[in-house]
PDB file of N, CA and C in Angstrom:
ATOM      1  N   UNK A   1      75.446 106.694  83.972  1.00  0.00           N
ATOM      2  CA  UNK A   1      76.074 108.001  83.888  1.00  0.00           C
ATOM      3  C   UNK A   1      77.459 107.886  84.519  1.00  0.00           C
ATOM      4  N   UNK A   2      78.543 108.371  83.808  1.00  0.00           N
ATOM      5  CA  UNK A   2      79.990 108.359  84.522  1.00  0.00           C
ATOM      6  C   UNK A   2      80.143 109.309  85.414  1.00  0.00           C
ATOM      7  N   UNK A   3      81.440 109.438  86.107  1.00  0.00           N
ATOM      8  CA  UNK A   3      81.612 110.577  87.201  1.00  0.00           C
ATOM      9  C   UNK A   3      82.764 111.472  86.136  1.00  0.00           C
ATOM     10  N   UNK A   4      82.917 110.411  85.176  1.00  0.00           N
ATOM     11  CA  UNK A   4      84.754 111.125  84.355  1.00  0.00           C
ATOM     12  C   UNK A   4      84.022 111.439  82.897  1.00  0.00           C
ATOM     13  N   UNK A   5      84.825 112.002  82.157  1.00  0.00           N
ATOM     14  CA  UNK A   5      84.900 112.114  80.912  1.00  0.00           C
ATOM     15  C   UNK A   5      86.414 112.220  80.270  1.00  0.00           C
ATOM     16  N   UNK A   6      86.798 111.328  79.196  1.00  0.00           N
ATOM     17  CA  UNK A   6      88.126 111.575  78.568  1.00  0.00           C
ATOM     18  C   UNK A   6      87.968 112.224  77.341  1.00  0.00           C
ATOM     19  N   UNK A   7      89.030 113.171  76.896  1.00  0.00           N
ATOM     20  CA  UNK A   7      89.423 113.888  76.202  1.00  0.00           C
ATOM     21  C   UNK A   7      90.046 113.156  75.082  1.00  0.00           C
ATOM     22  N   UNK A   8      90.064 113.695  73.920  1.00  0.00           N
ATOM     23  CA  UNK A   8      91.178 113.205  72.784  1.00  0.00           C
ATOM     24  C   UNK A   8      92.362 112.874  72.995  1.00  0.00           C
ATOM     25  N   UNK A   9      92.710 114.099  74.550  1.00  0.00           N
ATOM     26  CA  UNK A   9      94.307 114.323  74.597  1.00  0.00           C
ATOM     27  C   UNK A   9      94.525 112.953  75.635  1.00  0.00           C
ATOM     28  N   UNK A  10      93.744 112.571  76.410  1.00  0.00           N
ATOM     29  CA  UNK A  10      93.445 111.186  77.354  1.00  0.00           C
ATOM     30  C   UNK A  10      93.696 112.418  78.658  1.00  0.00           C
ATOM     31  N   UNK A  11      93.156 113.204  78.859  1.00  0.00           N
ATOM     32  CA  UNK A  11      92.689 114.269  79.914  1.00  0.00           C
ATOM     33  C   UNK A  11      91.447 114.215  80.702  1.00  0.00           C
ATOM     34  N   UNK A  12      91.413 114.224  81.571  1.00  0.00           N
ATOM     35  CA  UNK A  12      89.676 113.859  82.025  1.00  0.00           C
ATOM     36  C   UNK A  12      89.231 115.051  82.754  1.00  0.00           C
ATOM     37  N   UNK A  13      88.402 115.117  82.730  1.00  0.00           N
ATOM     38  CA  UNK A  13      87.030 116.472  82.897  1.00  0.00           C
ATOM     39  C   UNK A  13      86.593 115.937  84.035  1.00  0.00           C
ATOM     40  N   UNK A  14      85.977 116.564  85.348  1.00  0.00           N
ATOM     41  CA  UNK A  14      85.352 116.130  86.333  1.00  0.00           C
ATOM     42  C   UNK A  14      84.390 116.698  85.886  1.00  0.00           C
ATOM     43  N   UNK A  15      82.779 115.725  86.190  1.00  0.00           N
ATOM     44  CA  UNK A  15      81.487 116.341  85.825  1.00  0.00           C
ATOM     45  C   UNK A  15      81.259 116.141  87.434  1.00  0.00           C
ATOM     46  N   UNK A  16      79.739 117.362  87.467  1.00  0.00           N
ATOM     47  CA  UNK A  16      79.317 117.665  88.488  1.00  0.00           C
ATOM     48  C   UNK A  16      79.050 116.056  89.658  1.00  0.00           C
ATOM     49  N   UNK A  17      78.679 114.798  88.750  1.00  0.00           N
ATOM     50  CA  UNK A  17      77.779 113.931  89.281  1.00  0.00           C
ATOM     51  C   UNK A  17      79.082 112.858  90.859  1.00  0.00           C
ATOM     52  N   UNK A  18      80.666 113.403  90.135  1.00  0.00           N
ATOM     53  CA  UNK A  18      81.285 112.853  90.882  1.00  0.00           C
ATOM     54  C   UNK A  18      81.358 113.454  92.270  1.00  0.00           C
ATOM     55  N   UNK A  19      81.229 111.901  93.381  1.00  0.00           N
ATOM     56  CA  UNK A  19      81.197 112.532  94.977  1.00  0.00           C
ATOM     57  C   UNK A  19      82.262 113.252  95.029  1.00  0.00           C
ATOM     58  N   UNK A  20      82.667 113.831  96.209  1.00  0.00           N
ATOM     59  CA  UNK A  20      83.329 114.788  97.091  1.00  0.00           C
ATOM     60  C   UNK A  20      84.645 113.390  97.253  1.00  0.00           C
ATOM     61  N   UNK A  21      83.332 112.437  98.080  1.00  0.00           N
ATOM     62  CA  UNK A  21      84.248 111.050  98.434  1.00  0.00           C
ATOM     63  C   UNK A  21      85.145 110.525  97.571  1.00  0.00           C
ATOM     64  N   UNK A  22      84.703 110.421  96.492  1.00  0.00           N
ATOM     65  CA  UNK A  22      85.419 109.534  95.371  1.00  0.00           C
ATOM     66  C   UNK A  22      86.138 110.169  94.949  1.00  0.00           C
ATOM     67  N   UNK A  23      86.482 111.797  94.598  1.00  0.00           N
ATOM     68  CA  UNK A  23      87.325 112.829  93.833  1.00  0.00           C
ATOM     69  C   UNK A  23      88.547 112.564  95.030  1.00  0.00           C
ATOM     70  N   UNK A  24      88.305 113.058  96.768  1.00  0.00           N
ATOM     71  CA  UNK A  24      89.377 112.524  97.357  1.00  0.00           C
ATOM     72  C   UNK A  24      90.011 111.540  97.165  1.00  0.00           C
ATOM     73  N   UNK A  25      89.146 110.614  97.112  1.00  0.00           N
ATOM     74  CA  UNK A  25      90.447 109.100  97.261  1.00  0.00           C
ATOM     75  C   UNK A  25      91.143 108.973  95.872  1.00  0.00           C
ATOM     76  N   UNK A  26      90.742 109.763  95.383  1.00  0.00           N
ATOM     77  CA  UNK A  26      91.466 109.566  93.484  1.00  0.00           C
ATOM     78  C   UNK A  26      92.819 110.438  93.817  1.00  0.00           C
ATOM     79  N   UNK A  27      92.364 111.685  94.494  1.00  0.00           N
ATOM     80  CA  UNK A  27      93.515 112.522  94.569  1.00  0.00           C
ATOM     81  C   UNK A  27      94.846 112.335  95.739  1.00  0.00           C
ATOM     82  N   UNK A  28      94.312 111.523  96.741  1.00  0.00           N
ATOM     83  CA  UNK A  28      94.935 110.628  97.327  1.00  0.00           C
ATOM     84  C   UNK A  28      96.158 109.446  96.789  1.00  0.00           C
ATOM     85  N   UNK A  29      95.308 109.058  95.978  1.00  0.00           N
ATOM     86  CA  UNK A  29      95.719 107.875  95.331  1.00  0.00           C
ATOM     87  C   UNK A  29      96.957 108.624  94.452  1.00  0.00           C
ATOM     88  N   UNK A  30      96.265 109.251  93.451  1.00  0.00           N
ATOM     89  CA  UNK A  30      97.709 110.019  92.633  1.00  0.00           C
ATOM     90  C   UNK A  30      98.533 110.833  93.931  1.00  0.00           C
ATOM     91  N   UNK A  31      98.167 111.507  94.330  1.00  0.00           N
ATOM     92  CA  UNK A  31      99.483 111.654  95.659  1.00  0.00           C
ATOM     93  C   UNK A  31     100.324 110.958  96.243  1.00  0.00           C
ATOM     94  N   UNK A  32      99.504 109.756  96.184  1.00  0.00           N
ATOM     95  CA  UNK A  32     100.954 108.620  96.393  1.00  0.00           C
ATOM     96  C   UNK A  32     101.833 107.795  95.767  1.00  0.00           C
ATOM     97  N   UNK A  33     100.758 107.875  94.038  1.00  0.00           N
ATOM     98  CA  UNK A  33     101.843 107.353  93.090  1.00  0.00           C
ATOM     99  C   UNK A  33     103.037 108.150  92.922  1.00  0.00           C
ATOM    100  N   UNK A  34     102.651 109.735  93.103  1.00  0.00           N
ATOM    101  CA  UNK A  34     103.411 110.638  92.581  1.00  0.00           C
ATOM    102  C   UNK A  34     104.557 110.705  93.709  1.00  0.00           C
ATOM    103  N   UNK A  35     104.364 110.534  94.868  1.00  0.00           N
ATOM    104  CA  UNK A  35     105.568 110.371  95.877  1.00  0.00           C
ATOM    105  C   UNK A  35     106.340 109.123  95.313  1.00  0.00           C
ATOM    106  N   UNK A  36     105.344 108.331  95.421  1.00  0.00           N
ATOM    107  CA  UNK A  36     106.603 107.094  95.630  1.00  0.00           C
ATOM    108  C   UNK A  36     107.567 107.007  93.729  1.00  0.00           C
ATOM    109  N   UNK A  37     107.077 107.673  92.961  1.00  0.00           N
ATOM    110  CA  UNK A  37     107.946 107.917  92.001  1.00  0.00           C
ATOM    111  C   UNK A  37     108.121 106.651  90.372  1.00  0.00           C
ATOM    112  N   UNK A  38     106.727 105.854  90.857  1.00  0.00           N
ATOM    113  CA  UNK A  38     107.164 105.011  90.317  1.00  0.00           C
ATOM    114  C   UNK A  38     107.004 105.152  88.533  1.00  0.00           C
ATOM    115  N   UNK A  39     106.246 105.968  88.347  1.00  0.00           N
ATOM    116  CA  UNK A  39     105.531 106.127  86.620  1.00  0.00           C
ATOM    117  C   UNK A  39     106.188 106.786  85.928  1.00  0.00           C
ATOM    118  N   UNK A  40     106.203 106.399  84.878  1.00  0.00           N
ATOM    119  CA  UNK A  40     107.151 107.108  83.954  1.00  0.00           C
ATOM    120  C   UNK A  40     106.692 108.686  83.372  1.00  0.00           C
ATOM    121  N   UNK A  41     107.786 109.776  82.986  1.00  0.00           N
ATOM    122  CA  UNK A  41     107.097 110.958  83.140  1.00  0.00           C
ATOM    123  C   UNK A  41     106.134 111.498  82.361  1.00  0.00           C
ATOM    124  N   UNK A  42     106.069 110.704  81.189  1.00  0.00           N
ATOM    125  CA  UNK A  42     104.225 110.938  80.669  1.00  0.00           C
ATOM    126  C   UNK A  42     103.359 111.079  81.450  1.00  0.00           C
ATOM    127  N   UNK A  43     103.316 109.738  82.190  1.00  0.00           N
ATOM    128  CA  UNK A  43     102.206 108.911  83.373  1.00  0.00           C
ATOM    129  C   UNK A  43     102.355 110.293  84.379  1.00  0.00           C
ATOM    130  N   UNK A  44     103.475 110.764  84.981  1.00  0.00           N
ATOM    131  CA  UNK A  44     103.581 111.508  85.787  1.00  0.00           C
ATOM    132  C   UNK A  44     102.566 112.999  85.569  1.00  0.00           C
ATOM    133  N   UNK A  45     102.928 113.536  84.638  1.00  0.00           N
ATOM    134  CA  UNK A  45     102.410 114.689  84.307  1.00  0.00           C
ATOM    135  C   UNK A  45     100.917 114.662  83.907  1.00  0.00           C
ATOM    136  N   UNK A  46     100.074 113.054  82.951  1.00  0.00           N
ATOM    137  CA  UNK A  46      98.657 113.525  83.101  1.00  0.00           C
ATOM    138  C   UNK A  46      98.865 113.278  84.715  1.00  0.00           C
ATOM    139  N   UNK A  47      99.101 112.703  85.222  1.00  0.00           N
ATOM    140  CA  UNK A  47      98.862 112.021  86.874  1.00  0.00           C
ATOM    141  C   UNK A  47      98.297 113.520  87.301  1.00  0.00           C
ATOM    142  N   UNK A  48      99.640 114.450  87.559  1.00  0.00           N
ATOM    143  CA  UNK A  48     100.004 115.662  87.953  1.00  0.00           C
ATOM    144  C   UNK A  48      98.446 116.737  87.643  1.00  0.00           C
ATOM    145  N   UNK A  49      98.443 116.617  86.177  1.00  0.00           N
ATOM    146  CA  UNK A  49      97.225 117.939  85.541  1.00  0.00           C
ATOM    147  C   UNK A  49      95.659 116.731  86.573  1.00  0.00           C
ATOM    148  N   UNK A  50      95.720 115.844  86.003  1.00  0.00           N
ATOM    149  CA  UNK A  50      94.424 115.177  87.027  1.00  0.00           C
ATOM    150  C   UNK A  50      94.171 115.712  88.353  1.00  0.00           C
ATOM    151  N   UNK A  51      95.231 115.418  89.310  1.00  0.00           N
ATOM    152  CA  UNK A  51      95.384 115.646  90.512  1.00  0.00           C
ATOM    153  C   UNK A  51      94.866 117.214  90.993  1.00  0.00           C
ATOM    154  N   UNK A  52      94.954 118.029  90.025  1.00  0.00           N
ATOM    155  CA  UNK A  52      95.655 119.565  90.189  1.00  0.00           C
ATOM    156  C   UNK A  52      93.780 119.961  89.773  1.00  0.00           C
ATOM    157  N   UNK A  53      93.059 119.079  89.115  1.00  0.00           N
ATOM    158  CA  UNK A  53      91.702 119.147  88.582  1.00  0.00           C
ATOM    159  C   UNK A  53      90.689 118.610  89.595  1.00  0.00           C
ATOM    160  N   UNK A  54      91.801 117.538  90.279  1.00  0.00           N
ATOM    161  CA  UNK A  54      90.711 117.227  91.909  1.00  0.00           C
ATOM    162  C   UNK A  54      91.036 117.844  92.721  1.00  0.00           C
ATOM    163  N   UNK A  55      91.837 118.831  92.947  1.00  0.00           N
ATOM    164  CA  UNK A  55      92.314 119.480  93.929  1.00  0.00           C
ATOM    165  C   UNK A  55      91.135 121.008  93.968  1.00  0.00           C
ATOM    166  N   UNK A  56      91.299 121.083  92.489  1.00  0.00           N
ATOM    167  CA  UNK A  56      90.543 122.600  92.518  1.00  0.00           C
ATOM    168  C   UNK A  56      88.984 122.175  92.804  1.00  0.00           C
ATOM    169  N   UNK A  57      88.834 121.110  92.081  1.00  0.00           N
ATOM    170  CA  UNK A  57      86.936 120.533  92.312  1.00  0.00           C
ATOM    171  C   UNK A  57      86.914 120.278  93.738  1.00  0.00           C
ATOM    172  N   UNK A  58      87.491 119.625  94.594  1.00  0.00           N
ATOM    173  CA  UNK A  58      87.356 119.579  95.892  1.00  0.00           C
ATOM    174  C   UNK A  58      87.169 121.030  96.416  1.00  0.00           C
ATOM    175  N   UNK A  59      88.705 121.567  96.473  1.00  0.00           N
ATOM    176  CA  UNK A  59      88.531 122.900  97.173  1.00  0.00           C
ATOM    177  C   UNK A  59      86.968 123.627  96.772  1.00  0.00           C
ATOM    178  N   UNK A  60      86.308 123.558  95.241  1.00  0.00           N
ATOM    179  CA  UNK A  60      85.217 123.987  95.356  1.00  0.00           C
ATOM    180  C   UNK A  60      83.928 123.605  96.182  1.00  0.00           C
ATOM    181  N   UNK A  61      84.102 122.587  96.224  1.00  0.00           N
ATOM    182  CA  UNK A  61      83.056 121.715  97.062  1.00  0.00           C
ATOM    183  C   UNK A  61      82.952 122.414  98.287  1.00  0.00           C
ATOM    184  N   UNK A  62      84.341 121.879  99.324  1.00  0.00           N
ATOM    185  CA  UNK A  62      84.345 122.611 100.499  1.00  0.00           C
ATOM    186  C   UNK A  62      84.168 124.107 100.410  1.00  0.00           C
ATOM    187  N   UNK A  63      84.325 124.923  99.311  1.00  0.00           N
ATOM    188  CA  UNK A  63      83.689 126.147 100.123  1.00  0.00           C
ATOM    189  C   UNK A  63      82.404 126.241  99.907  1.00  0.00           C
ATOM    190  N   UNK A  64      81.745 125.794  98.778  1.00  0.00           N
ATOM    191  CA  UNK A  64      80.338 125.502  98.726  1.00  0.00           C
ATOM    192  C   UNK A  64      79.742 125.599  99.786  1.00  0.00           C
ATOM    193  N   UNK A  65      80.864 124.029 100.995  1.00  0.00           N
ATOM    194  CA  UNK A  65      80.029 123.251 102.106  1.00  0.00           C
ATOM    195  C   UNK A  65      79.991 124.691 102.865  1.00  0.00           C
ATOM    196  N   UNK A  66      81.322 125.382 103.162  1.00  0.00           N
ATOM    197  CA  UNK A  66      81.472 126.502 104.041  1.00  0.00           C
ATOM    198  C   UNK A  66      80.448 127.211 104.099  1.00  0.00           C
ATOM    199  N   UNK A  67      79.873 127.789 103.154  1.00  0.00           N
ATOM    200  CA  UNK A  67      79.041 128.725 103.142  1.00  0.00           C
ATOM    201  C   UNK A  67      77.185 128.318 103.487  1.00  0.00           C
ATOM    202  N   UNK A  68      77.617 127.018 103.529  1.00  0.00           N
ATOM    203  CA  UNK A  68      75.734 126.525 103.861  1.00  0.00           C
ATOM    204  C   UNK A  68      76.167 126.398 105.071  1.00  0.00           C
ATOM    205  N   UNK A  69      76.964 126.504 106.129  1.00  0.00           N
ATOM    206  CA  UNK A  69      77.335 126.202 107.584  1.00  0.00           C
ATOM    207  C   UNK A  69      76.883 127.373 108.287  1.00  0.00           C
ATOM    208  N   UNK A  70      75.721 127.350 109.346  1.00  0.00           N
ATOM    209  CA  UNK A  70      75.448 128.108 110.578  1.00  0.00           C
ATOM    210  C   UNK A  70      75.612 128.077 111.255  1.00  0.00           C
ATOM    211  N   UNK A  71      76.024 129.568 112.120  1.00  0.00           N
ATOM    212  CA  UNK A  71      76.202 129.102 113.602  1.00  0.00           C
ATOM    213  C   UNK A  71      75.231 129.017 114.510  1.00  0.00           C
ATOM    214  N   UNK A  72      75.611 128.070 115.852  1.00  0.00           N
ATOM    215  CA  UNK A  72      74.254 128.428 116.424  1.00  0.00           C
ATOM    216  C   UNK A  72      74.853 129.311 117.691  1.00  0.00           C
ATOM    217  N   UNK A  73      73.975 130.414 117.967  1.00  0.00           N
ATOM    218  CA  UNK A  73      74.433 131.203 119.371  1.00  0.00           C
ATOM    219  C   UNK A  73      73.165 131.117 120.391  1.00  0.00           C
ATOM    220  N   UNK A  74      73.302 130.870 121.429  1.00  0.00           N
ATOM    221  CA  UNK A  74      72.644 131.217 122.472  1.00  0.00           C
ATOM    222  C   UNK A  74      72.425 131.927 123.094  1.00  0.00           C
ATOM    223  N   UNK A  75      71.403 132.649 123.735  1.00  0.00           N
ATOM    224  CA  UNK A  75      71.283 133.906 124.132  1.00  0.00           C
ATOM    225  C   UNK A  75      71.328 133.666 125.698  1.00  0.00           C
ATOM    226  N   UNK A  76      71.375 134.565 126.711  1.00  0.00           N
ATOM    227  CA  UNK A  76      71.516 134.498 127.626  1.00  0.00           C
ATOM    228  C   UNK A  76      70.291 134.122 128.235  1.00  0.00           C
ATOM    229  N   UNK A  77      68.886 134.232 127.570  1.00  0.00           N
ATOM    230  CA  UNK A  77      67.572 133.452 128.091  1.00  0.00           C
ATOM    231  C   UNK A  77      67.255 132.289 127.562  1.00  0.00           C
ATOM    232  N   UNK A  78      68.518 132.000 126.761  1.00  0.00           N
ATOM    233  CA  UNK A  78      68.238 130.272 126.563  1.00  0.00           C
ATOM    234  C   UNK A  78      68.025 130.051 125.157  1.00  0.00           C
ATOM    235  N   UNK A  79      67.333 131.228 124.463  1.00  0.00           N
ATOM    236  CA  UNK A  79      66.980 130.891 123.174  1.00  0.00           C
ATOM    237  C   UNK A  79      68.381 130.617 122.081  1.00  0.00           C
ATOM    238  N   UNK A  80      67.862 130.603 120.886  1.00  0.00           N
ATOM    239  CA  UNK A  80      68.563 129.643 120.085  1.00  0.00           C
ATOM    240  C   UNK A  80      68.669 130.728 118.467  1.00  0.00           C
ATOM    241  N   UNK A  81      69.640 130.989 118.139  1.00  0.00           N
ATOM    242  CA  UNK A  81      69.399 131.607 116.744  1.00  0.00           C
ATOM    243  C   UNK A  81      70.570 131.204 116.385  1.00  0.00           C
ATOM    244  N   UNK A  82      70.165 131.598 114.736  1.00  0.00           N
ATOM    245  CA  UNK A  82      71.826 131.075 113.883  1.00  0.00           C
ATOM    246  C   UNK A  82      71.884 132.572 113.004  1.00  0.00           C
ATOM    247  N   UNK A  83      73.144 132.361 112.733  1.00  0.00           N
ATOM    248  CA  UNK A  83      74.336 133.275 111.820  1.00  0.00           C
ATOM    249  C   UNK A  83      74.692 132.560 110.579  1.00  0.00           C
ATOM    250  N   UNK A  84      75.208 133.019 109.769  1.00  0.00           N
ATOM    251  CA  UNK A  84      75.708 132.540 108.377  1.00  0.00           C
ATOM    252  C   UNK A  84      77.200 132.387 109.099  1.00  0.00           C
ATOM    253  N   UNK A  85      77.921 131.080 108.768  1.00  0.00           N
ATOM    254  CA  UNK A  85      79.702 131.270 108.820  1.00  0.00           C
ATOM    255  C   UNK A  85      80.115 132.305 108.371  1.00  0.00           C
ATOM    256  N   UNK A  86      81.210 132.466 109.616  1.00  0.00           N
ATOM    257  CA  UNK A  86      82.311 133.504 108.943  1.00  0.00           C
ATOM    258  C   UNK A  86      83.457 132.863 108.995  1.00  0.00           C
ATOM    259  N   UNK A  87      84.191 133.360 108.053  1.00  0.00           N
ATOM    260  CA  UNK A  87      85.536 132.915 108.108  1.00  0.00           C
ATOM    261  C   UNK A  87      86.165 133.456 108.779  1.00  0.00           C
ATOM    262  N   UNK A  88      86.827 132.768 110.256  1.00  0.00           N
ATOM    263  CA  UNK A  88      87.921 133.891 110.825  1.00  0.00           C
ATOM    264  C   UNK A  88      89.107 133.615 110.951  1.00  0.00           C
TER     265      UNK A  88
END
């Protein structure tokens, strides 16, 4: 099973099965081709729409993660309960 799928247009689709891990270091990776300037501006722009497709799949991930995160509070007799995250 792949983590990618290509398009007709040579566009790639992130499917669910790709890590968190591996979508970063991809988007990493095009972040630094795209600084250092070296690809020509075809290369640049899928680079660009890719990047912009791991950016949004990540950001989904992490709020995913956000929202399974509890807090834990302690009570003043010691005991132990949790809260759902909030964002503050």
């Amino acid at each position: 099973m792949t983590a990618v799928e290509n398009s007709p247009q040579n566009s790639t689709k992130i499917t669910p099965e790709i890590p968190f891990e591996q979508a970063l270091k991809e988007l990493e990776a095009i972040v630094r081709k795209l600084e250092s300037g070296s690809g020509d501006l075809e290369n640049s722009i899928a680079d660009y729409v890719r990047g912009t497709e791991l950016k949004d799949y990540c950001q989904k991930k992490l709020d995913s993660a956000r929202l399974k995160v509890e807090s834990i509070l302690l009570a003043k007799d010691g005991s132990a309960t949790t809260q759902p995250f909030e964002n503050s």
